[in-house]
C-alpha atoms as a PDB file:
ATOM      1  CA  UNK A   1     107.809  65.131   3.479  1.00  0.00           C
ATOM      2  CA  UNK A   2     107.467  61.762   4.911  1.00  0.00           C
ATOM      3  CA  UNK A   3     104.954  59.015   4.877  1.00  0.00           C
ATOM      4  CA  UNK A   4     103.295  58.231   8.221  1.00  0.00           C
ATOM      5  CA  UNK A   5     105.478  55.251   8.009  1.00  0.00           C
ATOM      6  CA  UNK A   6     108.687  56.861   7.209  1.00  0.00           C
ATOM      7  CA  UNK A   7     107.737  59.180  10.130  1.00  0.00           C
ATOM      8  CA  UNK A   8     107.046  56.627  12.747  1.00  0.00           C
ATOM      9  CA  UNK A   9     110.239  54.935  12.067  1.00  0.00           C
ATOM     10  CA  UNK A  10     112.761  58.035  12.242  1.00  0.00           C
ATOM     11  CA  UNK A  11     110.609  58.820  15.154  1.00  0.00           C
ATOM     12  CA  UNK A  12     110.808  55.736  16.847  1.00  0.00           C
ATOM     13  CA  UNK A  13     107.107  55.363  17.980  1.00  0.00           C
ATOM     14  CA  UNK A  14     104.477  53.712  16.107  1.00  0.00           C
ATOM     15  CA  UNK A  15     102.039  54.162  13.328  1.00  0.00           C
ATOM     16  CA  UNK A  16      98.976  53.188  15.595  1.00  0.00           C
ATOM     17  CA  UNK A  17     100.310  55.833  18.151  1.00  0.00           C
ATOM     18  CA  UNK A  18     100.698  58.899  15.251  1.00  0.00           C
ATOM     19  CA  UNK A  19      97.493  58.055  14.302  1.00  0.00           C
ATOM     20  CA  UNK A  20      96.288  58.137  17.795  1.00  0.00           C
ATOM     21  CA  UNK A  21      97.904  61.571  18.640  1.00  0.00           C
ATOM     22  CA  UNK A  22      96.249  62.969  15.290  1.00  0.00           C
ATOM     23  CA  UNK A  23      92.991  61.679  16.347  1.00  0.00           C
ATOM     24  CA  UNK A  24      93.212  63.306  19.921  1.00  0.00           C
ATOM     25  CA  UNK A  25      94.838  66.650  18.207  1.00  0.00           C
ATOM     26  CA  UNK A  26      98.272  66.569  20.074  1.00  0.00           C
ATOM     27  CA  UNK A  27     100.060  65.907  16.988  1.00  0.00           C
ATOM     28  CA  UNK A  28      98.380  66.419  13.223  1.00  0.00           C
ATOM     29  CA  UNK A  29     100.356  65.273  10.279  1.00  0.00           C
ATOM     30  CA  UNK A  30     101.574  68.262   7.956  1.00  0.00           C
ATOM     31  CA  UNK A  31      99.510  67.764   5.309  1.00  0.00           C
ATOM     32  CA  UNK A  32      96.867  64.940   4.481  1.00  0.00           C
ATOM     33  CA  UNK A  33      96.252  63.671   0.983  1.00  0.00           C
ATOM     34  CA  UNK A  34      92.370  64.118   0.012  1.00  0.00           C
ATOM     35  CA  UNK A  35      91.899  61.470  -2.433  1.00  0.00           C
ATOM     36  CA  UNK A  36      93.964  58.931  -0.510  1.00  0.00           C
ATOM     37  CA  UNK A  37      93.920  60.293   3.591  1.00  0.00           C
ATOM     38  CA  UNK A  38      97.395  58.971   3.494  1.00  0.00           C
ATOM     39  CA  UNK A  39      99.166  61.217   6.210  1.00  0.00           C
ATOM     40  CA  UNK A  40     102.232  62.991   5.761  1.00  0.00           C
ATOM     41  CA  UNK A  41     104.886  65.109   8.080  1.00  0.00           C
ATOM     42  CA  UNK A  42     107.609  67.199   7.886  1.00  0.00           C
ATOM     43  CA  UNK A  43     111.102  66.826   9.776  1.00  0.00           C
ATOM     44  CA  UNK A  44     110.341  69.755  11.917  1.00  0.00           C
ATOM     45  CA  UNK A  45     107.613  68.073  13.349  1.00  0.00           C
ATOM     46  CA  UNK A  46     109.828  65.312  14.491  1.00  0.00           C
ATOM     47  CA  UNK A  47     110.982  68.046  16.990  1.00  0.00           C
ATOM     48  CA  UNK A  48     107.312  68.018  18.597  1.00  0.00           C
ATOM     49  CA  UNK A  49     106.953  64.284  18.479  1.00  0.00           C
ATOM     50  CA  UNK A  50     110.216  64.274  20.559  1.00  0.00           C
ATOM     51  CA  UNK A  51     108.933  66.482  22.886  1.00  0.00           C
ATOM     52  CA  UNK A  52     105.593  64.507  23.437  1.00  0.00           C
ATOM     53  CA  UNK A  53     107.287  60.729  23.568  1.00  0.00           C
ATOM     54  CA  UNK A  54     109.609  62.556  26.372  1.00  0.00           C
ATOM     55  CA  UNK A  55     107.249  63.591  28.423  1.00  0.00           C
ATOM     56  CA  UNK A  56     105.116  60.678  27.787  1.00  0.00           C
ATOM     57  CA  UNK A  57     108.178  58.481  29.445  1.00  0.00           C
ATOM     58  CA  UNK A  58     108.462  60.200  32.026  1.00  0.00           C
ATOM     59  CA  UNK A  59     105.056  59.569  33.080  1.00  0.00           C
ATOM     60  CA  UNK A  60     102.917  62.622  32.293  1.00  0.00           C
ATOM     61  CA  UNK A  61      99.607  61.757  31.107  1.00  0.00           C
ATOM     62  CA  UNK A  62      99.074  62.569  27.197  1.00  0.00           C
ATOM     63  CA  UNK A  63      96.293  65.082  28.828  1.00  0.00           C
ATOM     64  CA  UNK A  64      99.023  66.662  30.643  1.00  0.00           C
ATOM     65  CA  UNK A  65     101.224  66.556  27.590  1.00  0.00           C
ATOM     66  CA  UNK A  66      98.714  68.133  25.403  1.00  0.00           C
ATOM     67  CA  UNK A  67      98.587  71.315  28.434  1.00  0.00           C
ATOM     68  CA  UNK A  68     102.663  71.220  28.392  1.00  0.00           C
ATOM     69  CA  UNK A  69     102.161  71.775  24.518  1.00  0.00           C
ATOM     70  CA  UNK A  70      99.496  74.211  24.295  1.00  0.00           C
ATOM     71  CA  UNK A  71     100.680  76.903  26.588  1.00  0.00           C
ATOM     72  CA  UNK A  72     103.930  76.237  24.214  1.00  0.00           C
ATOM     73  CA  UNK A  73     106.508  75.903  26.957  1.00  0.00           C
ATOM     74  CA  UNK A  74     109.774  77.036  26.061  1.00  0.00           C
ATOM     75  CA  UNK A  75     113.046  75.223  25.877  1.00  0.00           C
ATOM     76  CA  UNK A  76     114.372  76.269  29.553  1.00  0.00           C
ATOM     77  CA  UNK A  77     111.135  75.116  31.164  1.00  0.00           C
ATOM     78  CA  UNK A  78     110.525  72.095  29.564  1.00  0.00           C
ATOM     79  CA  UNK A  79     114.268  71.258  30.655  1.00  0.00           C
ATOM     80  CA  UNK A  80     113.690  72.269  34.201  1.00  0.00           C
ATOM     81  CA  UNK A  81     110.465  70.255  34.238  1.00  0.00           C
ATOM     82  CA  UNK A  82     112.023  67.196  32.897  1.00  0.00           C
ATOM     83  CA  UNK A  83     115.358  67.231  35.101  1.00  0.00           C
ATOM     84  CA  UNK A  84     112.457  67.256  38.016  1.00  0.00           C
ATOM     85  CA  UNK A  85     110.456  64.677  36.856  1.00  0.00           C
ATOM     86  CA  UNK A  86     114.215  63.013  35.988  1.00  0.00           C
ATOM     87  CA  UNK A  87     114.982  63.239  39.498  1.00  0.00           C
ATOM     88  CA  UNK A  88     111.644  61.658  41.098  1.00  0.00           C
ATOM     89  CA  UNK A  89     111.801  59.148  38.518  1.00  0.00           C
ATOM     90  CA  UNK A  90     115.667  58.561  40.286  1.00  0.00           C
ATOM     91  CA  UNK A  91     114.829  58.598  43.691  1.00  0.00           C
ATOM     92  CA  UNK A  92     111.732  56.272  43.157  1.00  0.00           C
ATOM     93  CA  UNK A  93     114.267  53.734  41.363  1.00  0.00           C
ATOM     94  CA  UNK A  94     116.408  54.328  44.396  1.00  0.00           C
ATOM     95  CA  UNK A  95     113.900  53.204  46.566  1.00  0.00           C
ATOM     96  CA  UNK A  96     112.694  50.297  44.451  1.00  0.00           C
ATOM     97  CA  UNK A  97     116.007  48.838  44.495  1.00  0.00           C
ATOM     98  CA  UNK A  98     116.448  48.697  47.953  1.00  0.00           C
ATOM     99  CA  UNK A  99     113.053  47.508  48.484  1.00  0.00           C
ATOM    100  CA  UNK A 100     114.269  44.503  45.684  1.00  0.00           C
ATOM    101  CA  UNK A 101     117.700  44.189  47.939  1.00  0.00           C
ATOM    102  CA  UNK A 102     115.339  43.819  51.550  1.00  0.00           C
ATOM    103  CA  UNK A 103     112.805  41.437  49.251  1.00  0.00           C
ATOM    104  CA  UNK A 104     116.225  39.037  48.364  1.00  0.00           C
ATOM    105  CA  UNK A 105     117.461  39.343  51.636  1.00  0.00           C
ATOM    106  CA  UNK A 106     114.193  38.163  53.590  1.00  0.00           C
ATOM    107  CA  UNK A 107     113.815  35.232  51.039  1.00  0.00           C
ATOM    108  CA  UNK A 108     117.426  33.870  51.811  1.00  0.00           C
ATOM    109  CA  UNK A 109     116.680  34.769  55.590  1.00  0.00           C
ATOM    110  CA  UNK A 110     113.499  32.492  55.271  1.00  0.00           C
ATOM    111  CA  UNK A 111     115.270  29.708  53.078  1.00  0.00           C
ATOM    112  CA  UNK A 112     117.912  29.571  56.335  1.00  0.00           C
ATOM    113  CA  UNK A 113     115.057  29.239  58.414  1.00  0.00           C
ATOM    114  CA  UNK A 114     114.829  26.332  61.575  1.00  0.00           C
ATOM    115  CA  UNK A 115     119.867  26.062  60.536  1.00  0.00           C
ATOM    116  CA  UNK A 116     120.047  29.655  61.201  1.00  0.00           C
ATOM    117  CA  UNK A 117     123.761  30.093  63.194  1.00  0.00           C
ATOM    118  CA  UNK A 118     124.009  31.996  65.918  1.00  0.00           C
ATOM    119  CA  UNK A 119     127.630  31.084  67.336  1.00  0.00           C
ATOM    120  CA  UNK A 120     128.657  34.482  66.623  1.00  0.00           C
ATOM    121  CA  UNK A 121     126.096  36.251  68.894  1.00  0.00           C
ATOM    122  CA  UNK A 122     128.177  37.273  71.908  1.00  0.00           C
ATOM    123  CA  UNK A 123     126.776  38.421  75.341  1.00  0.00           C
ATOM    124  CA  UNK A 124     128.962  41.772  76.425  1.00  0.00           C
ATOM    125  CA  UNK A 125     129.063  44.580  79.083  1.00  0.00           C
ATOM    126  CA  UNK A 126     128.759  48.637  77.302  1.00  0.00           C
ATOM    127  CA  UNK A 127     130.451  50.909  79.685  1.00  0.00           C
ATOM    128  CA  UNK A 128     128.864  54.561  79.555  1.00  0.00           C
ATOM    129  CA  UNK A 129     129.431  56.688  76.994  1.00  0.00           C
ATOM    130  CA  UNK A 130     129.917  60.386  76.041  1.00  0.00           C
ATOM    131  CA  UNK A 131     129.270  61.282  72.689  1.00  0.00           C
ATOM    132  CA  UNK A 132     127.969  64.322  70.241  1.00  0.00           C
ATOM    133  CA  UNK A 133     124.969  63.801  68.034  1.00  0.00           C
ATOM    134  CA  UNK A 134     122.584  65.013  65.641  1.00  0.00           C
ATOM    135  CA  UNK A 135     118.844  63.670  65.658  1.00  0.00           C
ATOM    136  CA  UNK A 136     115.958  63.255  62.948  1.00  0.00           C
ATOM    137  CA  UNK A 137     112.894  61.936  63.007  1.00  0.00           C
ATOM    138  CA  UNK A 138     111.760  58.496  60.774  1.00  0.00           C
ATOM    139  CA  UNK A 139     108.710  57.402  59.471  1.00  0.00           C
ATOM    140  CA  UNK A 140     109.281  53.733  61.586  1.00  0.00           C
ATOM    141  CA  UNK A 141     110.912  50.780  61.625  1.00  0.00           C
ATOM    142  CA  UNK A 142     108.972  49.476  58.669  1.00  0.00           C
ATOM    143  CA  UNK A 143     110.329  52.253  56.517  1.00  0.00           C
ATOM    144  CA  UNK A 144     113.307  51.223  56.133  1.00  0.00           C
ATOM    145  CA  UNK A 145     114.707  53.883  53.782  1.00  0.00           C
ATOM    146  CA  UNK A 146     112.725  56.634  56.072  1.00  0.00           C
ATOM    147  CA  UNK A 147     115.491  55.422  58.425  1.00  0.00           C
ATOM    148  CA  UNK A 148     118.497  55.742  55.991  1.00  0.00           C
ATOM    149  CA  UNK A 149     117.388  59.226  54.345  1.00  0.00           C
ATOM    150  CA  UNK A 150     117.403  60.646  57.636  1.00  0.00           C
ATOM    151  CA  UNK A 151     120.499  59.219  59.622  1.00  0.00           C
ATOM    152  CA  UNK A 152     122.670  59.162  56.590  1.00  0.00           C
ATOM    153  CA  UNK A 153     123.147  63.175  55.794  1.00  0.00           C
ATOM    154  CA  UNK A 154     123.903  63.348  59.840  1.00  0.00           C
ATOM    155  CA  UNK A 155     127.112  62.064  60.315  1.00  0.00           C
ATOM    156  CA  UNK A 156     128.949  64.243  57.417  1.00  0.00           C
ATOM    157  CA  UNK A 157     127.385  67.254  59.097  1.00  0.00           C
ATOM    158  CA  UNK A 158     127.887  66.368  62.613  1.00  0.00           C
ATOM    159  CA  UNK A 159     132.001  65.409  61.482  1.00  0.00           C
ATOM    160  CA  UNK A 160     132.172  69.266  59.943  1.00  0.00           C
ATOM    161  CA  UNK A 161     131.038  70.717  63.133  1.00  0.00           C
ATOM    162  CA  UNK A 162     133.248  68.430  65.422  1.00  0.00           C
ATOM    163  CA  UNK A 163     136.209  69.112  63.571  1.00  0.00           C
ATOM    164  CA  UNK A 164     135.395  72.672  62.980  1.00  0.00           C
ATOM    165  CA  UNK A 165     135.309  73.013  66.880  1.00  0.00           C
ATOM    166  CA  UNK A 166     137.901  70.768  67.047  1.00  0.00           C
ATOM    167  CA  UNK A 167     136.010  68.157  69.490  1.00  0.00           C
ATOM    168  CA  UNK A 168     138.319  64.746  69.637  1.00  0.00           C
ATOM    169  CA  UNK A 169     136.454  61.608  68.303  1.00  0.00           C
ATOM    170  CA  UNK A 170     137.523  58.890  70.293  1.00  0.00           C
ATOM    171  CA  UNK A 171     135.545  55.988  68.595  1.00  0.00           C
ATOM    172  CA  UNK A 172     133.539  54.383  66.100  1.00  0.00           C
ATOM    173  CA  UNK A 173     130.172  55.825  64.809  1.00  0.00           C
ATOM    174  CA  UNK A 174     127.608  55.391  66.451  1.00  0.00           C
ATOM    175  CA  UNK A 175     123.335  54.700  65.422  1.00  0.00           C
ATOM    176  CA  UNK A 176     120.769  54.495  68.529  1.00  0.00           C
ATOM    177  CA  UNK A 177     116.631  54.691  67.739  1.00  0.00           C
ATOM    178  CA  UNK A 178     114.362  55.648  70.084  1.00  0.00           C
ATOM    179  CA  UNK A 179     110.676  55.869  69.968  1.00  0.00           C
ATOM    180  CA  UNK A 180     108.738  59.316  69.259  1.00  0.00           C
ATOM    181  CA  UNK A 181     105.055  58.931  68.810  1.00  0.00           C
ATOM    182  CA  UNK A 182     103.255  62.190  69.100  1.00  0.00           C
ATOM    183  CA  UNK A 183      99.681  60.298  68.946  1.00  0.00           C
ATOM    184  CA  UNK A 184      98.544  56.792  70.175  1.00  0.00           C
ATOM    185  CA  UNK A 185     100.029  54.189  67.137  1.00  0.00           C
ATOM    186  CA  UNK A 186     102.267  56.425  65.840  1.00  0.00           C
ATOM    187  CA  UNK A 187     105.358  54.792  65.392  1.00  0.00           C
ATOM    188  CA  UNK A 188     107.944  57.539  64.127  1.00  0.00           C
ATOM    189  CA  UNK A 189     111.012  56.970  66.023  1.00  0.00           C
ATOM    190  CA  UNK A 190     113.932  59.250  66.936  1.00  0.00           C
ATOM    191  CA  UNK A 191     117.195  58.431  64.973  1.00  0.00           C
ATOM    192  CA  UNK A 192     120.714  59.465  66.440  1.00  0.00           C
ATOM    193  CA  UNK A 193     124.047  59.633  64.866  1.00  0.00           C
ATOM    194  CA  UNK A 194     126.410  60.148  67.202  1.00  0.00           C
ATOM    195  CA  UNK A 195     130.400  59.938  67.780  1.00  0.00           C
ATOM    196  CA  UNK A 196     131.738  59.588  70.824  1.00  0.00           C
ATOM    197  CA  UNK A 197     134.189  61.997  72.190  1.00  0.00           C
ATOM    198  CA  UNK A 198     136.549  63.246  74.633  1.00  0.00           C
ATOM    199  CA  UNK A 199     136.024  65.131  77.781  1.00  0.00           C
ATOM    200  CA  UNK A 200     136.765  68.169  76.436  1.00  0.00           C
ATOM    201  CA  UNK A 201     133.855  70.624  76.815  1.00  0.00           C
ATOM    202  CA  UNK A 202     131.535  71.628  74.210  1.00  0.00           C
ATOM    203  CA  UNK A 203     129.669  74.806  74.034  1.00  0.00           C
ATOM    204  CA  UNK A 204     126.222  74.486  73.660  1.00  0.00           C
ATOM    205  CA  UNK A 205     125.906  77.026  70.486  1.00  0.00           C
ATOM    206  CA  UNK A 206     128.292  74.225  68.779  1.00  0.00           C
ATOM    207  CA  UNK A 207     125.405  72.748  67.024  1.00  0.00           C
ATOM    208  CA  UNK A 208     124.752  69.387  68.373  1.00  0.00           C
ATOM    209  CA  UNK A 209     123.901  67.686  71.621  1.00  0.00           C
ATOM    210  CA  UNK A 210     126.259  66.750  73.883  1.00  0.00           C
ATOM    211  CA  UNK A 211     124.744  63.408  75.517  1.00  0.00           C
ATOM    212  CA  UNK A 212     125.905  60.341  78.199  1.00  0.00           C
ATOM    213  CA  UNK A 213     125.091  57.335  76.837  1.00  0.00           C
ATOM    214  CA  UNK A 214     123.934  55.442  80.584  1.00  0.00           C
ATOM    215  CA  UNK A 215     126.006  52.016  80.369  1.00  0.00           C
ATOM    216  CA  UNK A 216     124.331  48.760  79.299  1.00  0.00           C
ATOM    217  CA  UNK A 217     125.058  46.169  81.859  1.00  0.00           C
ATOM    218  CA  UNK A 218     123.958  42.893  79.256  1.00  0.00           C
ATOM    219  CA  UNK A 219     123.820  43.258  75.877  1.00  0.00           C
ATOM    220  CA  UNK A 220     123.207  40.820  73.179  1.00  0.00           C
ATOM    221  CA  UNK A 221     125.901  41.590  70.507  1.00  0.00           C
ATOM    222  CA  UNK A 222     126.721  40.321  66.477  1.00  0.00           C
ATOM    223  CA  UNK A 223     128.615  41.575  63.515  1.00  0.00           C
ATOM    224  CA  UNK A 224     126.155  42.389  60.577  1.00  0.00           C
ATOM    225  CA  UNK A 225     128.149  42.226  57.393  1.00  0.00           C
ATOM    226  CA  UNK A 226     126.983  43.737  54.408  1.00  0.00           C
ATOM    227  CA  UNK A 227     124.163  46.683  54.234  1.00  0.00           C
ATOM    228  CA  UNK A 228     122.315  48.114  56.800  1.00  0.00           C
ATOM    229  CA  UNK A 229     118.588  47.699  54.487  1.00  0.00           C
ATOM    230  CA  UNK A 230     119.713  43.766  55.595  1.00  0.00           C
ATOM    231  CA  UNK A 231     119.837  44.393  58.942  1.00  0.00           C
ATOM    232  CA  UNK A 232     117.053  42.107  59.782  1.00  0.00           C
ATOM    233  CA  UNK A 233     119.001  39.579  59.079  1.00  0.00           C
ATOM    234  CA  UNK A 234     121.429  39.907  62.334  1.00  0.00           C
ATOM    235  CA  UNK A 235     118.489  40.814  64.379  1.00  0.00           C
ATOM    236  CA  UNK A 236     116.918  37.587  63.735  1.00  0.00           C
ATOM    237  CA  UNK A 237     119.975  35.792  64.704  1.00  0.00           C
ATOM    238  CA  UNK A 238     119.899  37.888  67.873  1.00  0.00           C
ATOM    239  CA  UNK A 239     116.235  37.649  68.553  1.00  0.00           C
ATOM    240  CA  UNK A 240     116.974  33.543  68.258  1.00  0.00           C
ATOM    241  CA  UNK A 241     120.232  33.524  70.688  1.00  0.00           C
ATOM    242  CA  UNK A 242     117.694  35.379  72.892  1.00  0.00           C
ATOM    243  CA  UNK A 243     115.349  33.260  72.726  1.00  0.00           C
ATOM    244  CA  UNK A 244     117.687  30.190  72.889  1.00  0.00           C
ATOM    245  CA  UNK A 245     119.178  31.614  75.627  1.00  0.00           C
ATOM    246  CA  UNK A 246     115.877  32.553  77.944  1.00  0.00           C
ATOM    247  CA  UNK A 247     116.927  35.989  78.034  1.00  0.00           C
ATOM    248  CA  UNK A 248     114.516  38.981  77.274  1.00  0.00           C
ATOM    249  CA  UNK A 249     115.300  41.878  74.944  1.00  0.00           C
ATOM    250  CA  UNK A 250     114.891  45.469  76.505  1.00  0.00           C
ATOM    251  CA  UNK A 251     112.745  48.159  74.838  1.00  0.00           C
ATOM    252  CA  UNK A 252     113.556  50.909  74.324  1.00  0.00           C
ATOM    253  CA  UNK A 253     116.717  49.945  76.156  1.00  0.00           C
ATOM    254  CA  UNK A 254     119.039  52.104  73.936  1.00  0.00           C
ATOM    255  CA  UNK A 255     119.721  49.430  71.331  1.00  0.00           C
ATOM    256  CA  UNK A 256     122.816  50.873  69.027  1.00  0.00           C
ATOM    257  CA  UNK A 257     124.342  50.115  65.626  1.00  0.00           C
ATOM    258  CA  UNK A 258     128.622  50.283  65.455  1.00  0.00           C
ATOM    259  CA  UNK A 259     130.127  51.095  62.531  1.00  0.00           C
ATOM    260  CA  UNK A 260     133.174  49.952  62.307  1.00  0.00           C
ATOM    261  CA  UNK A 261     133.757  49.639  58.634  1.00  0.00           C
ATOM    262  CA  UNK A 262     132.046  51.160  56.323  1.00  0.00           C
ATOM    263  CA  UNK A 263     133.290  51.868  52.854  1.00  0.00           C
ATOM    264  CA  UNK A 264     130.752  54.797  50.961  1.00  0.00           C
ATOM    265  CA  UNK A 265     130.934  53.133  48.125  1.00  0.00           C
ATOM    266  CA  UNK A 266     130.954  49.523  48.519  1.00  0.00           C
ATOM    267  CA  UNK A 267     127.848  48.988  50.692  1.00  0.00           C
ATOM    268  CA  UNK A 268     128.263  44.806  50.715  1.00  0.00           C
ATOM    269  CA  UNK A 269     131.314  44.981  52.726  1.00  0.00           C
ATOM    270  CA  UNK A 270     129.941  46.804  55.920  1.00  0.00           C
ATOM    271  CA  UNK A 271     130.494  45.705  59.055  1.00  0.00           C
ATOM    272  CA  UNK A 272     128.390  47.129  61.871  1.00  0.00           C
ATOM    273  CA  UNK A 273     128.234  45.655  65.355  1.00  0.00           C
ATOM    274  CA  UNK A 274     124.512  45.389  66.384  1.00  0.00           C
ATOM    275  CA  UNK A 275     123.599  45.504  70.006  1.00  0.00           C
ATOM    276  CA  UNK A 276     120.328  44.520  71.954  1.00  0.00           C
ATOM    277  CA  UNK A 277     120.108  45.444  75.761  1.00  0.00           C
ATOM    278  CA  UNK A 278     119.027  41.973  77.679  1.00  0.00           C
ATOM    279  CA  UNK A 279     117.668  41.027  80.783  1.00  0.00           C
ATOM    280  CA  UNK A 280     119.165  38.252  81.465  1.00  0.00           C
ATOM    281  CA  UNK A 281     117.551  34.484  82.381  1.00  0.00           C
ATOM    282  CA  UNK A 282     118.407  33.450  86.056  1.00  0.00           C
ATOM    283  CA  UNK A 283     121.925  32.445  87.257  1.00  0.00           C
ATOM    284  CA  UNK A 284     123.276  29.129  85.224  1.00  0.00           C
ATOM    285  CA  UNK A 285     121.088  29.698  82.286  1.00  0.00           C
ATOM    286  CA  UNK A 286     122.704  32.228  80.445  1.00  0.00           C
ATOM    287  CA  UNK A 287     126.395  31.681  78.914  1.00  0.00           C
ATOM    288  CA  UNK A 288     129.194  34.030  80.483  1.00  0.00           C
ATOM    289  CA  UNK A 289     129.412  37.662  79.693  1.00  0.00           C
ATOM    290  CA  UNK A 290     132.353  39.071  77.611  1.00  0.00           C
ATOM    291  CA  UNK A 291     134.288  41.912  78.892  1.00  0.00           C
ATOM    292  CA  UNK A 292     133.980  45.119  76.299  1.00  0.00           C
END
């Protein structure tokens, strides 16, 4: 048998905490001397200790750990229960890093504030466009990773059915939003991957839309390098060359996102072209367009 101390330390928890779970009846010590009230354990009961500082990390309540133990859970569950919890725990992480990521990237954007560059922002012609799409709906333009969890899983799944029909892709992929309230201030939008394609009909059992793009006859157009969670950066550059420029953005106006590099697995070397439909300021006021 071991001392409480002993016991703590192969345990890894503390002394204050295995008297705490003795106190609260989730885990008694073995045996407890009556002259003394020294406690003492056994090395099987290191496999319940395990079982309670487990489920205690990953965030169950020691209420909810003393159910989990009661109703004596058996090995399979307790897995299934934990690679669950495992998995929220993940995704959550997931979504606090990119949060951290937007958080670094809006302090650098305000630190460039009043010498922000926007020599790169081009003004440009988009000619009409056929392409094939799949749609989702987001939470808004403020949930960023709403956005991302939905459009990502699209484009594998709209490439399988394209080449599975064999539909030619003729360019680069393609984002476009769209607003989809269903109630006054709701501000879901309507995400679109799309490729475009050739002129080859597609049957409408195929899977996806078949859509024109309608041309865009002045757009307001910059590369965005690195991640799309960064986006605001570019779109404050454009929003300035707008502004700089007297021209007004369009809304909806079919604003798109052009990926033209974009490496899975190294996120910081995108490059996406980002494009805002204009109106453009009167005649000798704006610079010259650029042929696409």
């Amino acid at each position: 048998m071991f001392s409480i101390g002993e016991f703590a330390g192969l345990g890894r928890v503390s002394v204050r905490m295995l008297r705490h779970y003795d106190a609260i009846g989730l885990l008694r010590p073995a045996h407890v001397d009556p002259r003394s009230g020294y406690r003492f354990y056994t090395a099987a009961q290191l496999r319940l200790l395990n079982r309670v500082t487990a489920l205690k990390d990953l965030g169950f309540t020691l209420a909810q750990v003393q159910t989990l133990i009661d109703e004596k859970v058996n090995a399979a569950e307790l897995r299934g229960m934990l690679r669950l919890r495992r998995a929220e725990l993940a995704a959550r992480m997931r979504q606090d890093t990119a949060r951290l990521a937007q958080v670094d990237a809006r302090l650098r954007m305000i630190e460039s504030e009043g010498h922000m560059d926007t020599g790169d922002v081009v003004r440009k012609s988009i000619p009409a466009m056929r392409v094939a799409q799949l749609s989702a709906t987001a939470a808004g333009y403020d949930h960023p990773t709403s956005i991302t969890e939905n459009l990502t899983p699209l484009y594998p799944r709209l490439l399988e059915l394209l080449e599975r029909h064999r539909v030619d892709i003729v360019g680069a992929p393609i984002a476009w939003y769209e607003p989809a309230p269903s109630e006054p201030g709701d501000e879901t939008i309507r995400v679109h991957a799309a490729f475009p394609i050739g002129t080859a009909e597609a049957e409408p059992g195929d899977g996806f839309e078949v859509v024109m793009l309608p041309p865009v006859p002045d757009a307001a157009a910059a590369l965005h390098h690195g991640p799309m969670s960064e986006a605001f950066r570019t779109g404050q550059k454009i929003a300035n060359w707008i502004d700089d420029n007297g021209h007004r953005a369009i809304e909806p106006g079919f604003a798109r996102e052009v990926y033209l590099d974009c490496p899975m697995d190294h996120l910081d070397r995108w490059v996406t072209e980002m494009q805002v439909p204009i109106r453009v300021a009167p005649a000798g006021q704006g610079p010259d367009v650029e042929p696409s």
